[in-house]
PDB file of N, CA and C in Angstrom:
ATOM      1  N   UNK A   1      87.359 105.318 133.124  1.00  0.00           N
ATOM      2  CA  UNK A   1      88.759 105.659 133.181  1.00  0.00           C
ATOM      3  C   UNK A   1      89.059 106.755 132.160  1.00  0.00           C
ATOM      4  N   UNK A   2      88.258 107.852 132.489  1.00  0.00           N
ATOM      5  CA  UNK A   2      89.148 108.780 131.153  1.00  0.00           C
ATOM      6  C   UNK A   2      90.089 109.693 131.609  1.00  0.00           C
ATOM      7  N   UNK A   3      90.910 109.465 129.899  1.00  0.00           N
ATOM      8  CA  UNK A   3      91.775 110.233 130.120  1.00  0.00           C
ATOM      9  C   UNK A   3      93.409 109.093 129.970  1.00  0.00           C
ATOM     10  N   UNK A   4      92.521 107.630 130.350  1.00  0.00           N
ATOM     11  CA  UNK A   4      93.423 106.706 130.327  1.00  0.00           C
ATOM     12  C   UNK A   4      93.262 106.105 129.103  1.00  0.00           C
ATOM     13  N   UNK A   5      94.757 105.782 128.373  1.00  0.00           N
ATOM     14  CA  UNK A   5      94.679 104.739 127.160  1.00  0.00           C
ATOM     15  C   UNK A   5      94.610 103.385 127.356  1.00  0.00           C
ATOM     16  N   UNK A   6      94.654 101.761 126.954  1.00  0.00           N
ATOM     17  CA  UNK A   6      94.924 100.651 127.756  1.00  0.00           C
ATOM     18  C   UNK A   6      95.157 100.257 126.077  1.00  0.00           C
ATOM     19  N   UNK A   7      96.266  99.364 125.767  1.00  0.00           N
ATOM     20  CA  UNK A   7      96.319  98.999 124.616  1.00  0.00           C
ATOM     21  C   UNK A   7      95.563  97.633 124.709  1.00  0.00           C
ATOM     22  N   UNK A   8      95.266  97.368 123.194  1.00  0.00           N
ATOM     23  CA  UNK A   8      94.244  96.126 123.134  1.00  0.00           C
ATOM     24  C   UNK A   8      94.650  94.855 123.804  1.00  0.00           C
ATOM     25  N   UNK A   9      96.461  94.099 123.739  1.00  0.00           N
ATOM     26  CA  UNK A   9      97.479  93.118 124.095  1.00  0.00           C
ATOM     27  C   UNK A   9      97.109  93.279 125.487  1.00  0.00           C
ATOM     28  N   UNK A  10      97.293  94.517 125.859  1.00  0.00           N
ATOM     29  CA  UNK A  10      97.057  94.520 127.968  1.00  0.00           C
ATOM     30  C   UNK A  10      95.991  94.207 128.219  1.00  0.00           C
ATOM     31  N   UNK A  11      94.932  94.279 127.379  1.00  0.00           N
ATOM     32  CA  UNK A  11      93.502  94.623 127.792  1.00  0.00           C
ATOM     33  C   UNK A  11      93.397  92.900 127.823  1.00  0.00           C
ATOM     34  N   UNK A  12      93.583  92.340 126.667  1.00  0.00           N
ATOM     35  CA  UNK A  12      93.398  90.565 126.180  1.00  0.00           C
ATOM     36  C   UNK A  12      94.379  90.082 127.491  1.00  0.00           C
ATOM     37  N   UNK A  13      95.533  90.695 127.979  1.00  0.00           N
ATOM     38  CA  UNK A  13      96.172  89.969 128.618  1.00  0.00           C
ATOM     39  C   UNK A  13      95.887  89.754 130.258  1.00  0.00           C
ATOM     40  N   UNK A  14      95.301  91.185 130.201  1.00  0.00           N
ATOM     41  CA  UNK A  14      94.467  90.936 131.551  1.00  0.00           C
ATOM     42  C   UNK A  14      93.160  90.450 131.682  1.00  0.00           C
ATOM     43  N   UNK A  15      92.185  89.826 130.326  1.00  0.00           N
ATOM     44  CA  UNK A  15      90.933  89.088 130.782  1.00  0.00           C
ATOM     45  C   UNK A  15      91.564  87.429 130.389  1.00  0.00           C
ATOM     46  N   UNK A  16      92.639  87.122 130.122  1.00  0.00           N
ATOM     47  CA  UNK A  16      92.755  85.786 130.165  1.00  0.00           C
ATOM     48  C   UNK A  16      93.318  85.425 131.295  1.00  0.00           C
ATOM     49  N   UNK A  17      94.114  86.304 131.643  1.00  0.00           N
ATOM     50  CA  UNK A  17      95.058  85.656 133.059  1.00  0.00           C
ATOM     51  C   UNK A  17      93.468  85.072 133.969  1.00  0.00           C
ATOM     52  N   UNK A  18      92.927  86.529 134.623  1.00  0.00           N
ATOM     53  CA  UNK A  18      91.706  85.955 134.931  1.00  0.00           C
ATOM     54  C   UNK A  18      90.396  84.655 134.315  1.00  0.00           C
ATOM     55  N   UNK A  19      90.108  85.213 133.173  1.00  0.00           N
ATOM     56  CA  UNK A  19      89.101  84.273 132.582  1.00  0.00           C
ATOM     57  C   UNK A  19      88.663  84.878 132.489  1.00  0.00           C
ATOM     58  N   UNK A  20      87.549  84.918 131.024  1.00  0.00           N
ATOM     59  CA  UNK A  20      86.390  85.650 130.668  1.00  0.00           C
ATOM     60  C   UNK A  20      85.519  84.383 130.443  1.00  0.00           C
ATOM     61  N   UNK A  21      84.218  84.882 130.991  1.00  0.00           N
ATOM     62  CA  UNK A  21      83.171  84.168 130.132  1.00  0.00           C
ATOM     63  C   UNK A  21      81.984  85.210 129.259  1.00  0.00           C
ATOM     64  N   UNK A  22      81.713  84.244 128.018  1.00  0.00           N
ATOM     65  CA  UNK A  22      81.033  84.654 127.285  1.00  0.00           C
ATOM     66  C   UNK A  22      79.617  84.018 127.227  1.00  0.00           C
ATOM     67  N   UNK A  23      78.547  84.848 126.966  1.00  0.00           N
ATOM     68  CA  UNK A  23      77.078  84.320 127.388  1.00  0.00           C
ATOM     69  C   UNK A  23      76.472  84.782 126.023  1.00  0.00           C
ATOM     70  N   UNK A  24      75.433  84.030 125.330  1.00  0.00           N
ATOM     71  CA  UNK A  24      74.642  84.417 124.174  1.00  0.00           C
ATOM     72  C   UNK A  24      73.484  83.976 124.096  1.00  0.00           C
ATOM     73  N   UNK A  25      72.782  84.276 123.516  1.00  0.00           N
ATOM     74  CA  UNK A  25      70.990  83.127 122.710  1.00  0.00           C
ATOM     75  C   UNK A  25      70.665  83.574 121.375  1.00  0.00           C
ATOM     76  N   UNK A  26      70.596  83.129 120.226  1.00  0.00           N
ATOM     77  CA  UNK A  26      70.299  83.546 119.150  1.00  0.00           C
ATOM     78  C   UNK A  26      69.110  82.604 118.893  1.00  0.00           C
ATOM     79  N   UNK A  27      68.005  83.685 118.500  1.00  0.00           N
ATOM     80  CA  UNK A  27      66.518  83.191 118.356  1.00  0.00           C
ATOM     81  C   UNK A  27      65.648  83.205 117.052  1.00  0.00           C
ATOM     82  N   UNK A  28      65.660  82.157 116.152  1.00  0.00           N
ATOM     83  CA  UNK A  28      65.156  82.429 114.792  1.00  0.00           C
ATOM     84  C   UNK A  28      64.172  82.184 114.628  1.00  0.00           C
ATOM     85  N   UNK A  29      62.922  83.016 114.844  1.00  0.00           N
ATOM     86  CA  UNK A  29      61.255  82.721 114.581  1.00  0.00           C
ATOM     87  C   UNK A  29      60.778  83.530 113.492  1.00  0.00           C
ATOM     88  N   UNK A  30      59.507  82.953 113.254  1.00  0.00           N
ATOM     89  CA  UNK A  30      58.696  83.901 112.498  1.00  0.00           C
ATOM     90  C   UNK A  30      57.499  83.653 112.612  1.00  0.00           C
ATOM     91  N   UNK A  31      56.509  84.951 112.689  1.00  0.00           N
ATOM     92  CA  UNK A  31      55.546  85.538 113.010  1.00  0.00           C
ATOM     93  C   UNK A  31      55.175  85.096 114.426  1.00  0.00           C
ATOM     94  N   UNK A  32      56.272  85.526 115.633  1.00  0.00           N
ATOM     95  CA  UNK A  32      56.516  85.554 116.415  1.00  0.00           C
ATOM     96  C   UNK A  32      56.362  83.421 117.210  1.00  0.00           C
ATOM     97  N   UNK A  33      56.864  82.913 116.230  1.00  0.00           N
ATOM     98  CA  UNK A  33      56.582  81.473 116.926  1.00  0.00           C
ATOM     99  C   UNK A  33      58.328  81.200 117.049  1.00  0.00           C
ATOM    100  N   UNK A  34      59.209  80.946 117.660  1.00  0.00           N
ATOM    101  CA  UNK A  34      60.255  80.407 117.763  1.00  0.00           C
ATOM    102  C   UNK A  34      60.539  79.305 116.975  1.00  0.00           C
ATOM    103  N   UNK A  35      61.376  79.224 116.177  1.00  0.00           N
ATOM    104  CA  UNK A  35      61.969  77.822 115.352  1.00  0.00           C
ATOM    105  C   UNK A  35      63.286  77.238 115.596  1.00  0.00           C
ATOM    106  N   UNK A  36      63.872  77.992 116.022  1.00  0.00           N
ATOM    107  CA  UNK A  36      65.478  77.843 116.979  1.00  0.00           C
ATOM    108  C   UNK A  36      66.127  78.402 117.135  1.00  0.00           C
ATOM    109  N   UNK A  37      66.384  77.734 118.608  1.00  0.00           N
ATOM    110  CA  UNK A  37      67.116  78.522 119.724  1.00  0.00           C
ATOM    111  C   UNK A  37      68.521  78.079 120.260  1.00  0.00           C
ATOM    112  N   UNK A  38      69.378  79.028 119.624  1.00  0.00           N
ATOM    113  CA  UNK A  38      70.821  78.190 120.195  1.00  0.00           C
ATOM    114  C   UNK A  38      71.584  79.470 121.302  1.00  0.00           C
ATOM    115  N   UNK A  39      71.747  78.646 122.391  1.00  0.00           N
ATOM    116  CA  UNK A  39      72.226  79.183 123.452  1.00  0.00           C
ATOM    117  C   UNK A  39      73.723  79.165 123.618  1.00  0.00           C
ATOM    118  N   UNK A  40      74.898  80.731 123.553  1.00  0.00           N
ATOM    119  CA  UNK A  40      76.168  80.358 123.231  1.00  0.00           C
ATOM    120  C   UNK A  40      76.900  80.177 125.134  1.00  0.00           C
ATOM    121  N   UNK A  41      78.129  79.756 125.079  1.00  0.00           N
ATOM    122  CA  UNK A  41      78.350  79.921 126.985  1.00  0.00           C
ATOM    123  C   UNK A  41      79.852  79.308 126.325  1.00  0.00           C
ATOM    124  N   UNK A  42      81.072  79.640 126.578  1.00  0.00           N
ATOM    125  CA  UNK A  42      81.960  79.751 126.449  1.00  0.00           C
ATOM    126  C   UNK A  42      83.172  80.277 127.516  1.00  0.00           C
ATOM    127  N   UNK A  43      83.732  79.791 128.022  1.00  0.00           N
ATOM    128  CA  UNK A  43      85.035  79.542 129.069  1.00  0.00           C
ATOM    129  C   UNK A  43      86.255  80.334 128.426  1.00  0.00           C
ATOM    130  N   UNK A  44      86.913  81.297 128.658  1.00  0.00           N
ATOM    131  CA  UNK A  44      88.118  81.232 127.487  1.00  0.00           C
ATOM    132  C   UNK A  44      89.200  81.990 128.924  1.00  0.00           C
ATOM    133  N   UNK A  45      90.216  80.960 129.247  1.00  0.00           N
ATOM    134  CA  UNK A  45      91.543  81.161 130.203  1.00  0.00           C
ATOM    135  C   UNK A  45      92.626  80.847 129.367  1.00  0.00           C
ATOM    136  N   UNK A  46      93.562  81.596 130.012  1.00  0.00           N
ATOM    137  CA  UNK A  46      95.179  81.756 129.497  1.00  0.00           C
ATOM    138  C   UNK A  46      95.203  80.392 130.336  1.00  0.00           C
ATOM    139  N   UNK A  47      96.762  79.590 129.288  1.00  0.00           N
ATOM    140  CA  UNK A  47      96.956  77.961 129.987  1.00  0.00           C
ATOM    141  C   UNK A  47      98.319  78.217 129.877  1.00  0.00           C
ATOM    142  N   UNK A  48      98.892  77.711 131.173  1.00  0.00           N
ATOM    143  CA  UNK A  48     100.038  78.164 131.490  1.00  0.00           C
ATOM    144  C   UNK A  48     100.811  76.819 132.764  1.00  0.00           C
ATOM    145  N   UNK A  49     101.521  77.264 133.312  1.00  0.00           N
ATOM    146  CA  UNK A  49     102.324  75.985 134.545  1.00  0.00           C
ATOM    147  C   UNK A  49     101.319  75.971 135.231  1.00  0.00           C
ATOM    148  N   UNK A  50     100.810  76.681 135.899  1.00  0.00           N
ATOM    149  CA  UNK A  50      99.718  76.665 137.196  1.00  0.00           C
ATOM    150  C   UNK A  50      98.264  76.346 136.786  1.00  0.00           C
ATOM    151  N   UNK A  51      98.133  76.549 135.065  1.00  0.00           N
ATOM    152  CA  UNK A  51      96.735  76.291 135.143  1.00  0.00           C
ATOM    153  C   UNK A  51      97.469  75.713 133.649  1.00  0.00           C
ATOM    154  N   UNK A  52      97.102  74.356 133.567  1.00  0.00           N
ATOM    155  CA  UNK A  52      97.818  73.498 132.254  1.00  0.00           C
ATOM    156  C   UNK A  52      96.569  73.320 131.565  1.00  0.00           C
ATOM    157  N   UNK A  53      96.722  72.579 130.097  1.00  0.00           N
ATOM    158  CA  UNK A  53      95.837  72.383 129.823  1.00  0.00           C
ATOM    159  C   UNK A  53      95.068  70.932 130.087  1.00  0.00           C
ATOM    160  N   UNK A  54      93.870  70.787 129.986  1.00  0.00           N
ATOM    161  CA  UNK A  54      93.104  69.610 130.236  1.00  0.00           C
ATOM    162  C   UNK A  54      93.549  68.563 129.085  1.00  0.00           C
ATOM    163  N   UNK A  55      93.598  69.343 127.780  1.00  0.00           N
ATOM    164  CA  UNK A  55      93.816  67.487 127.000  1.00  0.00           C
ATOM    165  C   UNK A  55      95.140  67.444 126.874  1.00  0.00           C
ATOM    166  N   UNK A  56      96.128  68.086 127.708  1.00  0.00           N
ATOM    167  CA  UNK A  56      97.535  67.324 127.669  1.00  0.00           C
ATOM    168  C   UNK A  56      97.544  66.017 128.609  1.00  0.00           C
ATOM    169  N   UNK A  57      98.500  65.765 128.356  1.00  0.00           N
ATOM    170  CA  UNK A  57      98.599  64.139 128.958  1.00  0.00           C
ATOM    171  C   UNK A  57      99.251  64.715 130.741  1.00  0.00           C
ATOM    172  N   UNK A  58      98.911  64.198 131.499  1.00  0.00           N
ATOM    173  CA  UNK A  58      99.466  64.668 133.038  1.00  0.00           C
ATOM    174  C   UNK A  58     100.686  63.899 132.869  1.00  0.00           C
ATOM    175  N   UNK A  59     101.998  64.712 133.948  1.00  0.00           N
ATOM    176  CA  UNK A  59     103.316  64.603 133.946  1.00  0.00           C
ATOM    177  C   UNK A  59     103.494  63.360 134.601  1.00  0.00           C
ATOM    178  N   UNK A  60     104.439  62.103 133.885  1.00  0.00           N
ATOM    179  CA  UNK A  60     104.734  61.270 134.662  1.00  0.00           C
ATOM    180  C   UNK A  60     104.672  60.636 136.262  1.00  0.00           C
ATOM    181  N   UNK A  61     103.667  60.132 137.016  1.00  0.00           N
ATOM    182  CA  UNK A  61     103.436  60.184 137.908  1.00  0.00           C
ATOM    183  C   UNK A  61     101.985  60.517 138.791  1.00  0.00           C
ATOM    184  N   UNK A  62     101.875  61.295 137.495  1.00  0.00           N
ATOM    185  CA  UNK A  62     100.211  61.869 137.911  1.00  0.00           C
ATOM    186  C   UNK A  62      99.333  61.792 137.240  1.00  0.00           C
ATOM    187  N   UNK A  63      98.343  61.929 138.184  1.00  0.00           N
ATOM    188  CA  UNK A  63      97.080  61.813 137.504  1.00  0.00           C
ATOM    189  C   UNK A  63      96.222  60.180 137.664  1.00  0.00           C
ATOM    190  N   UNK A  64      95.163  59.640 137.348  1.00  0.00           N
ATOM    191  CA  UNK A  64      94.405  59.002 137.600  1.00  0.00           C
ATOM    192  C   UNK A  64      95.086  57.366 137.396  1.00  0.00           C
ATOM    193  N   UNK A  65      95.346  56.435 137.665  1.00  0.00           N
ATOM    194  CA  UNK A  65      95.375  55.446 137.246  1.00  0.00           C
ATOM    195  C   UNK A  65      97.150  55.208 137.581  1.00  0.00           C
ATOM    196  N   UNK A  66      97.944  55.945 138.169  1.00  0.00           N
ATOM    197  CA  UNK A  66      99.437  55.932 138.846  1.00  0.00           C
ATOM    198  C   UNK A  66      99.193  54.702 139.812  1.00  0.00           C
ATOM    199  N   UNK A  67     100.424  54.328 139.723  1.00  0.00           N
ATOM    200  CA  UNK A  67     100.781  53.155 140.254  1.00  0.00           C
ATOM    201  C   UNK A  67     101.778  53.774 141.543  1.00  0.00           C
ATOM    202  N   UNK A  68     101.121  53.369 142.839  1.00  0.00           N
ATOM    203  CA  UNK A  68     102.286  53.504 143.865  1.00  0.00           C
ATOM    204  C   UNK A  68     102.782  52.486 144.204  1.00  0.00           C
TER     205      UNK A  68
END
C-alpha cells in the first residue's frame, strides 16, 4: 500500500475485530542438543455483544444447566 498512511488504533482495531493469531517456538540448546522447547500459540479477539466473553457468567436464562 504505498503512499498510504494507516494509524497504529485502525491498524489494532482492525486485527481484533477479526482475530489475530500468534504462533512461536523458542529453542534453548547447546552444542547443538536441545534442552527446551517452549512452543507460543495465542488467540487474541475484540469481546464485545456478539462475541462476549467466555468467563463472564451467561445472561439469566442461558446457558448450561437452565431450568425450563
Amino acid at each position: 500500500m504505498p503512499g498510504r498512511q494507516v494509524a497504529l488504533i485502525d491498524l489494532l482495531d482492525r486485527l481484533l475485530t477479526g482475530g489475530v493469531v500468534i504462533t512461536g517456538d523458542v529453542v534453548l540448546s547447546i552444542a547443538d542438543i536441545d534442552l527446551v522447547r517452549v512452543s507460543l500459540r495465542a488467540l487474541i479477539v475484540s469481546v464485545s455483544a456478539e462475541n462476549p466473553s467466555p468467563w463472564d457468567p451467561p445472561p439469566e436464562g442461558e446457558g448450561p444447566g437452565r431450568v425450563r
